[in-house]
C-alpha atoms as a PDB file:
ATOM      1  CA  UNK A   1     128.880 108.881  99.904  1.00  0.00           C
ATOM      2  CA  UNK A   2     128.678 110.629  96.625  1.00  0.00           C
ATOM      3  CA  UNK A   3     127.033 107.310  95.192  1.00  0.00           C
ATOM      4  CA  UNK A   4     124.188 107.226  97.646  1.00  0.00           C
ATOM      5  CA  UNK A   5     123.696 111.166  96.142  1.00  0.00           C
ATOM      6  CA  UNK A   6     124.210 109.813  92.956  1.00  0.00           C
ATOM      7  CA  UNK A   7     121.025 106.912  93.435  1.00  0.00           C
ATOM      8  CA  UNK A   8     119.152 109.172  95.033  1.00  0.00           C
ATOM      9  CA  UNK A   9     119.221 112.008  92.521  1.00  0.00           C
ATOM     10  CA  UNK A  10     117.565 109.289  89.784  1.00  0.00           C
ATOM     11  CA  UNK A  11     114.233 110.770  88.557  1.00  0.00           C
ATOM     12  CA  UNK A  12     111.704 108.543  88.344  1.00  0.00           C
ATOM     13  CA  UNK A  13     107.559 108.008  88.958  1.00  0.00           C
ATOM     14  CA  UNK A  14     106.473 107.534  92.640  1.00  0.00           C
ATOM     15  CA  UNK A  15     103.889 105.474  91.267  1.00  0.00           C
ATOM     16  CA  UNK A  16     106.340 103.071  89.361  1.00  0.00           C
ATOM     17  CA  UNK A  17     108.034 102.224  92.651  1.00  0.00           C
ATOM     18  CA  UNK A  18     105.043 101.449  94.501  1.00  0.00           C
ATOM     19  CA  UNK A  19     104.142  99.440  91.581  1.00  0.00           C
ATOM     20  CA  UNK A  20     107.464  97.533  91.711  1.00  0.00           C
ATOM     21  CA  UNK A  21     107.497  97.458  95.599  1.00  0.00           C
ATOM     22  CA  UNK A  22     103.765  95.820  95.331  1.00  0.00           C
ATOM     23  CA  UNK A  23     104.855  93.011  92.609  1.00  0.00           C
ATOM     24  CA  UNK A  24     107.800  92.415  95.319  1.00  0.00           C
ATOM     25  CA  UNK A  25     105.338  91.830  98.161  1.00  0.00           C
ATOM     26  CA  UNK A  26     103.166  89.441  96.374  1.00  0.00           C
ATOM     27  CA  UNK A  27     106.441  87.493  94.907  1.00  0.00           C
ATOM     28  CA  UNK A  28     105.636  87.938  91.418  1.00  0.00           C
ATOM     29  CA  UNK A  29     108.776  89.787  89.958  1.00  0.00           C
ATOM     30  CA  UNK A  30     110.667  87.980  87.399  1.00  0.00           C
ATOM     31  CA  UNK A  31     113.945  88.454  87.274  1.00  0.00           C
ATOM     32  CA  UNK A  32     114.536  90.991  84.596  1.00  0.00           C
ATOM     33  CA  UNK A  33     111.772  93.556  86.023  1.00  0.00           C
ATOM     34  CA  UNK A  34     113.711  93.232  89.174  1.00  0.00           C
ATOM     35  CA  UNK A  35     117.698  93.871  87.657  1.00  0.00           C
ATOM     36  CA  UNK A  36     115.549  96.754  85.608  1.00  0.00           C
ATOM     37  CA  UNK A  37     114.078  98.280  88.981  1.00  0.00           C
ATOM     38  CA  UNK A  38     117.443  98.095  90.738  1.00  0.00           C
ATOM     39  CA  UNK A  39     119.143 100.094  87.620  1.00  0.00           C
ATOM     40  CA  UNK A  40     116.641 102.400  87.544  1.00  0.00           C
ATOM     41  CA  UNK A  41     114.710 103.110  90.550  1.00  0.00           C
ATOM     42  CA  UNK A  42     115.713 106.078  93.552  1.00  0.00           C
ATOM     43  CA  UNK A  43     116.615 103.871  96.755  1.00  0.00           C
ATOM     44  CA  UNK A  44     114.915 106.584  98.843  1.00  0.00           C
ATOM     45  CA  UNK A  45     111.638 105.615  97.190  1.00  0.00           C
ATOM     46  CA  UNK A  46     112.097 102.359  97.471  1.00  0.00           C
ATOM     47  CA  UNK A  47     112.298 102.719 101.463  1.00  0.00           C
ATOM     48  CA  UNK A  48     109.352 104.774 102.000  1.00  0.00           C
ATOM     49  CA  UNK A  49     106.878 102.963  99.270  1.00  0.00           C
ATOM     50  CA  UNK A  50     108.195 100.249 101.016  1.00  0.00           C
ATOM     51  CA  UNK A  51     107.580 101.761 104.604  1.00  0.00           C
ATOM     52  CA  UNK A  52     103.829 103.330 103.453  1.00  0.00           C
ATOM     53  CA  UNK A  53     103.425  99.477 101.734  1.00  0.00           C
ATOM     54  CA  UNK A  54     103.801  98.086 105.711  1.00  0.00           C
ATOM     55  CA  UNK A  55     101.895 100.584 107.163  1.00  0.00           C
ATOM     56  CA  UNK A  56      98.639 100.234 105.208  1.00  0.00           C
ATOM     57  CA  UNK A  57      99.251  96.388 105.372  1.00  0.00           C
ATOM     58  CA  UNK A  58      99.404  96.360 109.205  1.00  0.00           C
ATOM     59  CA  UNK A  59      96.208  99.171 109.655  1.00  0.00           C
ATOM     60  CA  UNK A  60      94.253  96.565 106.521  1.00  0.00           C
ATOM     61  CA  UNK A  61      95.074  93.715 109.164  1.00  0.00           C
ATOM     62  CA  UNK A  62      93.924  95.472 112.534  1.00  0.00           C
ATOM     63  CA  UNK A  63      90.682  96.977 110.751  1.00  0.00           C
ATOM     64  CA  UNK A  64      90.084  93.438 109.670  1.00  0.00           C
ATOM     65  CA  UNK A  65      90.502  91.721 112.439  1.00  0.00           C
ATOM     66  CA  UNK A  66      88.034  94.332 114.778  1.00  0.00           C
ATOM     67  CA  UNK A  67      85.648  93.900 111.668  1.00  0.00           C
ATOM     68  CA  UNK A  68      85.720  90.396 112.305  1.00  0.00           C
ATOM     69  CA  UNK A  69      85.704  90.096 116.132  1.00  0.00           C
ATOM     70  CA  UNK A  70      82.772  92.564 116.296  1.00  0.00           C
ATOM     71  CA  UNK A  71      80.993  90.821 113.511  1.00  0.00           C
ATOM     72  CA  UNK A  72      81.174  87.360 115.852  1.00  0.00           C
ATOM     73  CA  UNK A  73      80.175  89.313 118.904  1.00  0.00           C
END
């Protein structure tokens, strides 16, 4: 337990973890920027840039696909 504290206490840029979940969703990442974002990034981050990532993903997907349905109507 007191290394999932430990992770979690890591201070680190919101931003840099949505950068490094958004390399990870397009399958870019090479394999040192990944061992580098596992040593140094807060797991909690991770899960909800990861979470927010999904979310704006599926919404980008639904308001494209009314966009598109109304636009052939």
């Amino acid at each position: 337990m007191e290394d999932i504290k430990k992770l979690a206490g890591r201070k680190l840029n919101f931003l840099q973890t949505l950068k490094a979940v958004a390399w990870g969703a397009f399958g870019v990442r090479r394999g040192t920027g990944y061992d580098q974002d596992i040593s140094t990034l807060n797991p909690v981050h991770l899960i909800i840039a990861g979470l927010l990532a999904t979310l704006l993903f599926v919404i980008g997907l639904i308001l494209a696909a009314r966009w598109l349905t109304s636009y052939v109507s």
